[in-house]
N, C-alpha and C. Protein backbone atom coordinates (compact mmCIF):
# COMPACT_ATOMS: atom_id res chain seq x y z
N UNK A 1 1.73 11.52 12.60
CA UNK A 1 1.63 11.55 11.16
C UNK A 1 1.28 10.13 10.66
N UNK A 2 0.43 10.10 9.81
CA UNK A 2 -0.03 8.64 9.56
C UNK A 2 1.02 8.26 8.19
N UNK A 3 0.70 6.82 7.75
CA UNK A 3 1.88 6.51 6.72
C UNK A 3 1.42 7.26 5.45
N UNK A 4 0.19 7.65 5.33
CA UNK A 4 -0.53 8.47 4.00
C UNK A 4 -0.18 10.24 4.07
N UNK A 5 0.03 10.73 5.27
CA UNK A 5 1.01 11.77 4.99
C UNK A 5 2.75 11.88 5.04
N UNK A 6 3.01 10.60 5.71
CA UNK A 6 4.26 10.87 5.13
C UNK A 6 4.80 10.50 4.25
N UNK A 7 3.85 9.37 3.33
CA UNK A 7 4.45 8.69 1.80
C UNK A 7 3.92 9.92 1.61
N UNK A 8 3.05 10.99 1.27
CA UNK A 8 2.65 12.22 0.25
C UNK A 8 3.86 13.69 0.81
N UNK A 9 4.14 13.26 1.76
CA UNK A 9 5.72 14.28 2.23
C UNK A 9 6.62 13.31 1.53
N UNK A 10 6.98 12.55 1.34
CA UNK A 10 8.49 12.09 0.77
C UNK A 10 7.95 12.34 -1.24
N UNK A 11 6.88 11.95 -1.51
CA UNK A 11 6.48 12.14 -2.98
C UNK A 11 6.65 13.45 -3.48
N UNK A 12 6.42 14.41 -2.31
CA UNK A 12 6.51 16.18 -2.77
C UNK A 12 8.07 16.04 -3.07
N UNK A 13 9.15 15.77 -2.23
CA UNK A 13 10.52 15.90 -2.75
C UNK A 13 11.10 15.59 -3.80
N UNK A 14 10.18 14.46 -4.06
CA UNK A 14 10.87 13.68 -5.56
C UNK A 14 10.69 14.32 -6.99
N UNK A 15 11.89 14.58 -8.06
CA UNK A 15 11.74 15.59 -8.89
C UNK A 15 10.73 14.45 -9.89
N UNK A 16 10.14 15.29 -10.83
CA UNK A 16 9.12 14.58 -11.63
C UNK A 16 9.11 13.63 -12.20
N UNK A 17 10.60 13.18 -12.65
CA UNK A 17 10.35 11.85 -13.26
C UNK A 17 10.33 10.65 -12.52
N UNK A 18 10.63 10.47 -10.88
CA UNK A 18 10.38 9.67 -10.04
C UNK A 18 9.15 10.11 -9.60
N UNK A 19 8.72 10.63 -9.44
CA UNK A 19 7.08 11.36 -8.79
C UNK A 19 6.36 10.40 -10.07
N UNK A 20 6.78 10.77 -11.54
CA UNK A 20 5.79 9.57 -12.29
C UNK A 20 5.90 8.23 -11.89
N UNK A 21 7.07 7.87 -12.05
CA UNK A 21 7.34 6.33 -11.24
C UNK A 21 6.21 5.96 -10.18
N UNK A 22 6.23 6.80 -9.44
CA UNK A 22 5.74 6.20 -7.86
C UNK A 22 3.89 6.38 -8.50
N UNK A 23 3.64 7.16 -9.23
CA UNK A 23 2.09 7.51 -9.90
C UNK A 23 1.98 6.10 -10.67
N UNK A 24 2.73 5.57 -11.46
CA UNK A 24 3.05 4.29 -12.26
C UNK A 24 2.51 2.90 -10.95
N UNK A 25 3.26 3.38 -10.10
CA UNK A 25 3.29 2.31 -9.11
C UNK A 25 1.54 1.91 -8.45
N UNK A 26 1.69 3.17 -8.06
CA UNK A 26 0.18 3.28 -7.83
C UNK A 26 -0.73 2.81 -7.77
N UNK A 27 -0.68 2.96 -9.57
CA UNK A 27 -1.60 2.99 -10.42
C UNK A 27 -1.59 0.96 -10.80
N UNK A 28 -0.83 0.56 -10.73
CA UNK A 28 -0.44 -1.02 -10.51
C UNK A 28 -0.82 -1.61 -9.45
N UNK A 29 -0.92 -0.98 -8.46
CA UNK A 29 -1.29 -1.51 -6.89
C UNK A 29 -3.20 -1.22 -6.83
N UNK A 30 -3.71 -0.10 -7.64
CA UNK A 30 -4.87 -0.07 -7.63
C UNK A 30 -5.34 -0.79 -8.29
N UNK A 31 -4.88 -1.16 -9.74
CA UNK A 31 -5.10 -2.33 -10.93
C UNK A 31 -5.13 -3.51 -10.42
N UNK A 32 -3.85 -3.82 -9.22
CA UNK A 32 -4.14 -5.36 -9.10
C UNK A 32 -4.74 -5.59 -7.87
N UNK A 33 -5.59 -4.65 -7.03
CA UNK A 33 -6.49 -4.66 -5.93
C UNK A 33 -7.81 -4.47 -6.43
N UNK A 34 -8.01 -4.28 -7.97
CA UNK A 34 -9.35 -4.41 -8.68
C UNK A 34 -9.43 -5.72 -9.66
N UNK A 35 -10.49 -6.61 -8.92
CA UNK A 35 -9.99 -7.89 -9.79
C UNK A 35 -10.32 -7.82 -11.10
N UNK A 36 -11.37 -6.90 -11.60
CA UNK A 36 -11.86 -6.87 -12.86
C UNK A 36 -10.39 -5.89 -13.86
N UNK A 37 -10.00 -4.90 -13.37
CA UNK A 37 -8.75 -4.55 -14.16
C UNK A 37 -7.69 -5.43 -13.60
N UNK A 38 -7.43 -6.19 -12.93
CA UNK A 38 -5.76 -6.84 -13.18
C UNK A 38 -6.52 -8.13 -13.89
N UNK A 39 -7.84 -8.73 -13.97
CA UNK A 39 -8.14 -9.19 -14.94
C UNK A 39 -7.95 -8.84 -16.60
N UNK A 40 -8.07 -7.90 -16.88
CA UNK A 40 -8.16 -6.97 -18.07
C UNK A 40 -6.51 -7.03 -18.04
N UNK A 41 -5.64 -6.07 -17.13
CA UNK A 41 -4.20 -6.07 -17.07
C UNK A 41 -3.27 -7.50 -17.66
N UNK A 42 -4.14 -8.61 -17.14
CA UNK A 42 -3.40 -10.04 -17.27
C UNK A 42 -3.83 -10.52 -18.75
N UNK A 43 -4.38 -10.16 -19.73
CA UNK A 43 -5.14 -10.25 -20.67
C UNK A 43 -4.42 -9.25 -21.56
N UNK A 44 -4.34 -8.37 -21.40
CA UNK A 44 -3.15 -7.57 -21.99
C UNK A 44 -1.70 -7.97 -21.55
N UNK A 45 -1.23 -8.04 -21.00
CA UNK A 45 0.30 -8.29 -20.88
C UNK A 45 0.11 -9.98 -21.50
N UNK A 46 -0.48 -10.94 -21.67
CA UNK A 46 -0.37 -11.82 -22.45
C UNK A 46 -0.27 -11.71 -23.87
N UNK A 47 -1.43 -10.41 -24.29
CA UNK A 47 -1.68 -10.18 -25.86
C UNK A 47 -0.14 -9.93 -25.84
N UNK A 48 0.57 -9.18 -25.52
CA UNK A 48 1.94 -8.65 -25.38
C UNK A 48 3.06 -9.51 -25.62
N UNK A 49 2.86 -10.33 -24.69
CA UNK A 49 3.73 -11.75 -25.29
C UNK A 49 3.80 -12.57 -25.75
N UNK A 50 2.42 -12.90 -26.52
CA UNK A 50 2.47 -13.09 -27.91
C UNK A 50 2.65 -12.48 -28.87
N UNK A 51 2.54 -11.25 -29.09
CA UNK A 51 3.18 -10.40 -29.93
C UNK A 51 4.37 -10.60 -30.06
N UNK A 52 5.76 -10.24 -28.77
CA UNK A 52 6.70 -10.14 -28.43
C UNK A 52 7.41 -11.64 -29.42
N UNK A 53 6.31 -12.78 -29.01
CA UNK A 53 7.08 -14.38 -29.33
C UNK A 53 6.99 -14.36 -31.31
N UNK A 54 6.25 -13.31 -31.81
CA UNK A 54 5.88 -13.33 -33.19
C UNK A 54 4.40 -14.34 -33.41
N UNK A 55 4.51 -14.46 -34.88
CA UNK A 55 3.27 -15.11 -35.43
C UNK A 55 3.19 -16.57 -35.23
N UNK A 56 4.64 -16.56 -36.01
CA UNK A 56 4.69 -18.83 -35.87
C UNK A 56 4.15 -19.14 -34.43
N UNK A 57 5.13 -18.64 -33.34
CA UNK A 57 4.57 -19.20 -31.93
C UNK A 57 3.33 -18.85 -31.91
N UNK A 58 2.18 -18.29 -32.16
CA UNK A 58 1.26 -17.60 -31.98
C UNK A 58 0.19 -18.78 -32.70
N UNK A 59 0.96 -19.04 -34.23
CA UNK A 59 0.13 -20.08 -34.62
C UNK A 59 -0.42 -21.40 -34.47
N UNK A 60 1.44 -21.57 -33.65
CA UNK A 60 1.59 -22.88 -33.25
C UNK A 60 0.48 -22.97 -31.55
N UNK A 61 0.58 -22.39 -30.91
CA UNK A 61 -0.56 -21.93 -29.80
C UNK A 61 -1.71 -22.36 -30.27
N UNK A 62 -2.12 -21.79 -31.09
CA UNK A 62 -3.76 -21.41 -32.19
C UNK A 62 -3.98 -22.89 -32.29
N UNK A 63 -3.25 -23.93 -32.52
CA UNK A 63 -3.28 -25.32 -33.32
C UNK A 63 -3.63 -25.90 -32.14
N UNK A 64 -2.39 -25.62 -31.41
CA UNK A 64 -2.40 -26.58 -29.70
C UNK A 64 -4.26 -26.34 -29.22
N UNK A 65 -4.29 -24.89 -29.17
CA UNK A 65 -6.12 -25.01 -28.25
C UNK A 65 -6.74 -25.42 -28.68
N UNK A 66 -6.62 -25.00 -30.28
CA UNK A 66 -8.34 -25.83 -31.05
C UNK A 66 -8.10 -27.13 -30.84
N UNK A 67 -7.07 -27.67 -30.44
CA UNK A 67 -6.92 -29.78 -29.92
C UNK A 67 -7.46 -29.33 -28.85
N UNK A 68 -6.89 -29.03 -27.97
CA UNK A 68 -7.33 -28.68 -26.37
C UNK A 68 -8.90 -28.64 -26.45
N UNK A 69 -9.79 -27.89 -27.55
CA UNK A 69 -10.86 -27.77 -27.54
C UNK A 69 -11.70 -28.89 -28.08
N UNK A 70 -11.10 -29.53 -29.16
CA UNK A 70 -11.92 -30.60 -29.60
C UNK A 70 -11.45 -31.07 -28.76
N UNK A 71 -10.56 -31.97 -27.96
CA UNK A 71 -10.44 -32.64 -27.10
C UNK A 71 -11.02 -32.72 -25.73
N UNK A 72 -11.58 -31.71 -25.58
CA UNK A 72 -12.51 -31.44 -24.53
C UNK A 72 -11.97 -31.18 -23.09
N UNK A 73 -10.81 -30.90 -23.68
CA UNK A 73 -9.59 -30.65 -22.53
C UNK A 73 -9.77 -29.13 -21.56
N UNK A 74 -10.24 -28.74 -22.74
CA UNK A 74 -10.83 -27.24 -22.25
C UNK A 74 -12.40 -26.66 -23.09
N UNK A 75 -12.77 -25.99 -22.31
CA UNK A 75 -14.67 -25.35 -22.69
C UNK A 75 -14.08 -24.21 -22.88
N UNK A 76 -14.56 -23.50 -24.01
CA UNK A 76 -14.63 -22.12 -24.43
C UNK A 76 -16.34 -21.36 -24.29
């Protein structure tokens, strides 16, 4: 039995709301073995925590890059 039928024998046992879990999981392991979506993925979970930190931190960020940018610290 190879490890791809017996992870899909232990997944049949599991009642549905762990069967989503492990589909969740997956679905994370395919995302971050595609560099263009865990690119996209890492780009979202940032929008996220800036959200999470509110506006002020968000603004105060906003201030810091445009220095970073005139400063030539960083290319956009």
């Amino acid at each position: 039995m190879t490890t791809l039928d017996a992870t899909i024998a232990q997944i049949r046992t599991l009642p549905e709301p762990l069967a989503r879990e492990v589909s969740d999981y997956v679905d994370f392991l395919v995302t971050r073995h595609s560099a263009a979506r865990w690119e996209a993925w890492q780009g979202f979970e940032e929008g996220m925590q800036l959200a999470d930190r509110g506006i002020d931190h968000y603004l105060a960020d906003l201030v810091s890059y445009e220095g970073q940018l005139e400063r030539g610290e960083i290319v956009w």
